[in-house]
C-alpha atoms as a PDB file:
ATOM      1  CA  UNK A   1       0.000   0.000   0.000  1.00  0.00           C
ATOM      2  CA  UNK A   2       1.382   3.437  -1.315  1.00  0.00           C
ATOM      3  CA  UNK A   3       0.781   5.906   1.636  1.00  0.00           C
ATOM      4  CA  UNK A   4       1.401   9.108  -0.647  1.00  0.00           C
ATOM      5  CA  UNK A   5      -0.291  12.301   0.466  1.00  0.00           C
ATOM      6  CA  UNK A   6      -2.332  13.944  -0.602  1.00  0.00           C
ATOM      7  CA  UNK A   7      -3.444  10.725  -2.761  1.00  0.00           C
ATOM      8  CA  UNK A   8      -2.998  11.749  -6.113  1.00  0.00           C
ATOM      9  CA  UNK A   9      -5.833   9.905  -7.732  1.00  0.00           C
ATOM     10  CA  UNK A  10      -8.929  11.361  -5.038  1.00  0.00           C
ATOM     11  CA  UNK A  11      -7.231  14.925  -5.138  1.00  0.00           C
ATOM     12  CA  UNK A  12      -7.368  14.771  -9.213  1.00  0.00           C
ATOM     13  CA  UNK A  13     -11.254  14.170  -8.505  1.00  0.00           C
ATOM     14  CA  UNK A  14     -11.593  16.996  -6.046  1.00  0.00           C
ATOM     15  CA  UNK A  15      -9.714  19.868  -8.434  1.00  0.00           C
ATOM     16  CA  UNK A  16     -12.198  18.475 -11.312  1.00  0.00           C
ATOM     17  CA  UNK A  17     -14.961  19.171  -9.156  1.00  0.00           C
ATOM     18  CA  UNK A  18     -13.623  22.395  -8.018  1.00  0.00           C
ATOM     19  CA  UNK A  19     -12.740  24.110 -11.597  1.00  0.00           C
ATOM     20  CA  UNK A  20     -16.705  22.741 -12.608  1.00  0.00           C
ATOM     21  CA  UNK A  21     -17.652  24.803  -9.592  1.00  0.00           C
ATOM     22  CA  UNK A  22     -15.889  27.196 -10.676  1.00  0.00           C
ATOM     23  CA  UNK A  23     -17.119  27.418 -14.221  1.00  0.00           C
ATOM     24  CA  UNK A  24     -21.098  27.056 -12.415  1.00  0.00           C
ATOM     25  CA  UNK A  25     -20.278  30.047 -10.192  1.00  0.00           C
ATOM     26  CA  UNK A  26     -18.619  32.522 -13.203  1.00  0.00           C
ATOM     27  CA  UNK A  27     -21.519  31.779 -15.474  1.00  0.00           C
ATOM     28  CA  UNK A  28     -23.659  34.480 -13.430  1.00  0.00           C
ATOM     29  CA  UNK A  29     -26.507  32.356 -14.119  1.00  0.00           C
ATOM     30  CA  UNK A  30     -29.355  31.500 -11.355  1.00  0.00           C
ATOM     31  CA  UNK A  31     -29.988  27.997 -12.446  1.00  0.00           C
ATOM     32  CA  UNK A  32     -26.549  26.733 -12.153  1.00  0.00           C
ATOM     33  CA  UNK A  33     -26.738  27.631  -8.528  1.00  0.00           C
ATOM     34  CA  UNK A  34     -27.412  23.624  -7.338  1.00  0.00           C
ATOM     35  CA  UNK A  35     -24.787  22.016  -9.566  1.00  0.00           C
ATOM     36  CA  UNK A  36     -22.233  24.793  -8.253  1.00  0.00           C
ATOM     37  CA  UNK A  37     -22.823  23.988  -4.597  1.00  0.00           C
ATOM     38  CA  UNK A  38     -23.107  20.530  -4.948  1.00  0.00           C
ATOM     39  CA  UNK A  39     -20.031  20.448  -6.879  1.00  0.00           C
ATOM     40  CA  UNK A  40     -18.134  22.074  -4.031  1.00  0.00           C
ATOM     41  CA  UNK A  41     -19.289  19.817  -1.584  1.00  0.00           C
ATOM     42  CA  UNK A  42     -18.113  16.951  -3.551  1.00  0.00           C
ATOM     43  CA  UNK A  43     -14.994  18.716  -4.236  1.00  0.00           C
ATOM     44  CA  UNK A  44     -14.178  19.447  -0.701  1.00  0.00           C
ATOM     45  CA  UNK A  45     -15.166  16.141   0.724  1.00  0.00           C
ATOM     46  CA  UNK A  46     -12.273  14.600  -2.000  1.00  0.00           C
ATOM     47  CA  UNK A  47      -9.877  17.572  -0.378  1.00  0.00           C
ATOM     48  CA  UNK A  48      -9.774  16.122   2.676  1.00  0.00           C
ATOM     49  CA  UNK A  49     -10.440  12.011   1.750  1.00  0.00           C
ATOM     50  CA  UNK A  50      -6.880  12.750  -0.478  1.00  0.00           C
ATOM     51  CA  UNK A  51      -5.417  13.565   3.178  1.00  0.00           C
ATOM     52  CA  UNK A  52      -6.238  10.118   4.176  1.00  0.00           C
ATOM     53  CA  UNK A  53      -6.769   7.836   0.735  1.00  0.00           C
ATOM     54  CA  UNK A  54      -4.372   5.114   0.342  1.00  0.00           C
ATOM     55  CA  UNK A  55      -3.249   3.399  -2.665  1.00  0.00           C
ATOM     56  CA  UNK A  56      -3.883  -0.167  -3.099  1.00  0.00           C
ATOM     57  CA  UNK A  57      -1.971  -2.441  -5.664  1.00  0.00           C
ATOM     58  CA  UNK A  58      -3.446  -5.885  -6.868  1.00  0.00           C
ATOM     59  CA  UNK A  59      -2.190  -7.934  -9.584  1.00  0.00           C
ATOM     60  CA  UNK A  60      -3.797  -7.079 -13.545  1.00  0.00           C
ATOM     61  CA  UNK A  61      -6.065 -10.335 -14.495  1.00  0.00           C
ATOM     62  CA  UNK A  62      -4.621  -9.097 -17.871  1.00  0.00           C
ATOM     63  CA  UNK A  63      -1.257  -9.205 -18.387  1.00  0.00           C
ATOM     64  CA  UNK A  64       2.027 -10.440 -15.747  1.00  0.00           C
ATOM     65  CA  UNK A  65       4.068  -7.931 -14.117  1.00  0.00           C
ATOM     66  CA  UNK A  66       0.979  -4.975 -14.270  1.00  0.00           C
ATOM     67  CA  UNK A  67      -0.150  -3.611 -11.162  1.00  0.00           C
ATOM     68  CA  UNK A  68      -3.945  -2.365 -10.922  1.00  0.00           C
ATOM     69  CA  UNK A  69      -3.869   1.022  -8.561  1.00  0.00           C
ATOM     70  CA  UNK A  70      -7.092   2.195  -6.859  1.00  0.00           C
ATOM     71  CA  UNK A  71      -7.440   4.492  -3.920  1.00  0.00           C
ATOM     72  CA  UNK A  72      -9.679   3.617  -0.742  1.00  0.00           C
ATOM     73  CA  UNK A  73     -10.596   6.860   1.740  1.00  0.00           C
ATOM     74  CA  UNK A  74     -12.889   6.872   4.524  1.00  0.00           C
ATOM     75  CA  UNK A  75     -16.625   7.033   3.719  1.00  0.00           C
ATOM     76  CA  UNK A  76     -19.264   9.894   4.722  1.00  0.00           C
ATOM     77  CA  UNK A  77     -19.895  13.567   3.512  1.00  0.00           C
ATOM     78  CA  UNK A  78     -19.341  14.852   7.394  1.00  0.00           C
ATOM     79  CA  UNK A  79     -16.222  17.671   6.268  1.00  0.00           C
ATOM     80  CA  UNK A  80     -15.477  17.860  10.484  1.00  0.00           C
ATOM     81  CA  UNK A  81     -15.100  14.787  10.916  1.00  0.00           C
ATOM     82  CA  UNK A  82     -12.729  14.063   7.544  1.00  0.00           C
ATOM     83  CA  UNK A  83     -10.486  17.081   8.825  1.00  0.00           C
ATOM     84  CA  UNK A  84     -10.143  15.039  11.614  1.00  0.00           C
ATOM     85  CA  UNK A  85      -8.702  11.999  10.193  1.00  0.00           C
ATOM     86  CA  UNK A  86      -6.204  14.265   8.441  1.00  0.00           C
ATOM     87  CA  UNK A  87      -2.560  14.703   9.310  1.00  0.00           C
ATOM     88  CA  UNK A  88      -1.828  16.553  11.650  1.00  0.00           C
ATOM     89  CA  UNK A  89       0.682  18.889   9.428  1.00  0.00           C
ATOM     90  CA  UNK A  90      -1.838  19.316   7.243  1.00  0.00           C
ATOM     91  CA  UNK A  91      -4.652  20.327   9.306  1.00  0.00           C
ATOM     92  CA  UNK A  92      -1.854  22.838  10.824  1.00  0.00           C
ATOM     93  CA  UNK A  93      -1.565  24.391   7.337  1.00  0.00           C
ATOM     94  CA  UNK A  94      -5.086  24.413   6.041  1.00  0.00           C
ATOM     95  CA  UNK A  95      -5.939  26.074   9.605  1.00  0.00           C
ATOM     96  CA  UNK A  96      -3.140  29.032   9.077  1.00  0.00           C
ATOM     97  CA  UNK A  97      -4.076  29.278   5.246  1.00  0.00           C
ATOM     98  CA  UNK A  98      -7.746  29.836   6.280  1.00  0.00           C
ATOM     99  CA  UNK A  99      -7.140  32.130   9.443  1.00  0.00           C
ATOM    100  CA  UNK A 100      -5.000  34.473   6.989  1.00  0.00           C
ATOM    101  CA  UNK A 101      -8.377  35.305   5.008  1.00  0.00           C
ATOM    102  CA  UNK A 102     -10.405  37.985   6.167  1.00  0.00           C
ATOM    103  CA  UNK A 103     -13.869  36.759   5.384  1.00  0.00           C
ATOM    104  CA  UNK A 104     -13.357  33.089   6.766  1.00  0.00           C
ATOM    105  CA  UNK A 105     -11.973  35.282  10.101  1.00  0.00           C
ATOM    106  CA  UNK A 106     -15.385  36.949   9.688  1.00  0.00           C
ATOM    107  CA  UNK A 107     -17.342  34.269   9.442  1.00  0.00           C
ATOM    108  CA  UNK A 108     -16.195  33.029  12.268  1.00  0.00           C
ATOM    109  CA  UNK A 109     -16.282  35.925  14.211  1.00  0.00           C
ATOM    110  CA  UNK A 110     -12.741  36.078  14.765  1.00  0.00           C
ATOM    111  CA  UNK A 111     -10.476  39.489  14.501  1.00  0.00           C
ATOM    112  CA  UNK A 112      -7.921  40.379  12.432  1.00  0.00           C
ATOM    113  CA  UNK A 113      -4.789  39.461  14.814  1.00  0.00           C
ATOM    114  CA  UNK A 114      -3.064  36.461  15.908  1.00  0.00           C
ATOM    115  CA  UNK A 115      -2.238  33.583  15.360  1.00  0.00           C
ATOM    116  CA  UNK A 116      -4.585  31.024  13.565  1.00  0.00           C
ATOM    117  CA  UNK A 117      -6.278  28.820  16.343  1.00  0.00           C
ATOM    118  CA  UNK A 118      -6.233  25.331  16.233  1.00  0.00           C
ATOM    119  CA  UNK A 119      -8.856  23.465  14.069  1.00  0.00           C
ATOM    120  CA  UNK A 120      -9.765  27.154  12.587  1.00  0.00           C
ATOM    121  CA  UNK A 121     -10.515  25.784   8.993  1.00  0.00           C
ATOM    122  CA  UNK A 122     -12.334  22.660  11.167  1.00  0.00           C
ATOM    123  CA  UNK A 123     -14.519  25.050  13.201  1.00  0.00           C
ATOM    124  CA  UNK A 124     -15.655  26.761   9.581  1.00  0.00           C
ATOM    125  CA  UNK A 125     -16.243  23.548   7.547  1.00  0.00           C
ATOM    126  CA  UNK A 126     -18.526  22.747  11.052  1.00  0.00           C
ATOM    127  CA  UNK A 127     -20.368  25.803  10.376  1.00  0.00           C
ATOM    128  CA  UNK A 128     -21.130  24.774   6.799  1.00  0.00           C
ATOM    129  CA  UNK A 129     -21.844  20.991   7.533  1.00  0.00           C
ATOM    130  CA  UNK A 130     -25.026  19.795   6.653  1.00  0.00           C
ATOM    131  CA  UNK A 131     -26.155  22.951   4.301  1.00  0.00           C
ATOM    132  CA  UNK A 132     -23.792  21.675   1.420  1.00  0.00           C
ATOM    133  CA  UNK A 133     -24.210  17.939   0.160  1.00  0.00           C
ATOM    134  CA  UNK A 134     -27.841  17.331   1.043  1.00  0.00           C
ATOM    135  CA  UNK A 135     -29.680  20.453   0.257  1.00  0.00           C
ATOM    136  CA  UNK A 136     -27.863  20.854  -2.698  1.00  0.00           C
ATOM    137  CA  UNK A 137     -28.500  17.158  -4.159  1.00  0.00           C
ATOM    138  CA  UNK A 138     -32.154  16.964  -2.237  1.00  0.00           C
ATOM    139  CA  UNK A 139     -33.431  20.559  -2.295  1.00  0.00           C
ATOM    140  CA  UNK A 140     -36.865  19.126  -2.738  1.00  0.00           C
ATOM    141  CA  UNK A 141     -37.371  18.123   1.035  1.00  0.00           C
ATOM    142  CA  UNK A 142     -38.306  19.779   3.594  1.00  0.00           C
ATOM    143  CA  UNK A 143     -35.589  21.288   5.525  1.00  0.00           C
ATOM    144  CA  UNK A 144     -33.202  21.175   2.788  1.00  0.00           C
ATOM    145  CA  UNK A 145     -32.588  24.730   1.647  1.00  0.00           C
ATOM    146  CA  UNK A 146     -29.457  26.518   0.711  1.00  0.00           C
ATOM    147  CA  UNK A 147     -30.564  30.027   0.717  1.00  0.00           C
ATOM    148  CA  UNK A 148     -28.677  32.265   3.025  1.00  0.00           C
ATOM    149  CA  UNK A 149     -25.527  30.185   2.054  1.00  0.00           C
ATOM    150  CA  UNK A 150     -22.613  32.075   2.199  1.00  0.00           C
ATOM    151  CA  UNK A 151     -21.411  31.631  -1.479  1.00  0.00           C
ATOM    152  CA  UNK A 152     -17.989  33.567  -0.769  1.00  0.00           C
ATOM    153  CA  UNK A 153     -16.946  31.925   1.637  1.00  0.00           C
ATOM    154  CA  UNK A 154     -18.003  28.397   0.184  1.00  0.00           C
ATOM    155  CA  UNK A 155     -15.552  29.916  -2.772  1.00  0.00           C
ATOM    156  CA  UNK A 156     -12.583  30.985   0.164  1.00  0.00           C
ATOM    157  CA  UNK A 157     -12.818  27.262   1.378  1.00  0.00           C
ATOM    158  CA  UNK A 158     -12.352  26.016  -2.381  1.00  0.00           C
ATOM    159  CA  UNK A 159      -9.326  28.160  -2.592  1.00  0.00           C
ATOM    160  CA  UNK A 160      -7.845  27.166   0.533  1.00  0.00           C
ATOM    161  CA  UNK A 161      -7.664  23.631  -0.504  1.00  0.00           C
ATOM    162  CA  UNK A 162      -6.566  24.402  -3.660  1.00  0.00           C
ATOM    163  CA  UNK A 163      -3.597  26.326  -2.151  1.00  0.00           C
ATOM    164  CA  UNK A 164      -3.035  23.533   0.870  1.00  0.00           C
ATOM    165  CA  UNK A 165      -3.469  20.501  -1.112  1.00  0.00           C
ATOM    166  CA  UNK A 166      -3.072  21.252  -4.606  1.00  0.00           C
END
């Protein structure tokens, strides 16, 4: 088992998910709002599972001397709970990454000085858990609504991954 990280095969899945929320959220458009979430949910739930995917190498059925590589990372949508299974390094730098932005200090209520506490980044994927993945892929029951979402700072988590991870 290949222990690289971030896993290389999940974190190519999270940046495609994050440039098509991307492209959602510069087309201006209202209908694309859904997909755009939705697509950053997915996109930071493959952030973090590319902290702690492993590689796993079995034998090709097809031909001798050909490894098949697929990746294995924990299961679930809860974004507190896969910052916890993180390394510890990396939670360290996603936390000071995030505390350095003004509106994810904001969010949180936090000021402008210091140093970044830790599980910062944790404490604002918390605030956001739960009003991502479902309403976004079930807005059609009750309870499941993303207004009021904080699209900005959905778009500051995005690019604190992107300049964490990769």
């Amino acid at each position: 088992m290949n222990s690289e990280i971030p896993n290389q095969q999940i974190l190519e899945g999270a940046k495609y998910y994050n440039q098509a929320h991307g492209m959602l959220d510069e087309s201006g458009s209202d209908w694309v709002l859904l997909p755009a979430i939705h697509c950053a949910a997915i996109a930071m739930e493959l952030y973090l599972k590319s902290l702690c995917g492993q590689n796993n190498r079995t034998p090709s059925p097809f031909a001798q001397d050909v490894e098949v590589v697929t990746a294995t990372s924990p299961h679930g949508h809860c974004l507190p709970s896969l910052y916890d299974k993180a390394p510890q390094d990396f939670q360290d730098k996603l936390d000071k990454e995030a505390f350095a932005n003004e509106r994810l200090r904001s969010y949180l209520g936090q000021g402008p000085t210091g140093t970044a506490p830790n599980d910062f980044f944790r404490d604002v994927l918390d605030k956001l858990d739960g009003r991502l993945f479902t309403p976004s892929r079930y807005p059609y029951e009750a309870g499941n609504s993303v207004s009021g979402l904080p699209l900005d700072v959905i778009s500051d988590i995005l690019t604190v991954f992107s300049s964490v991870v990769g």
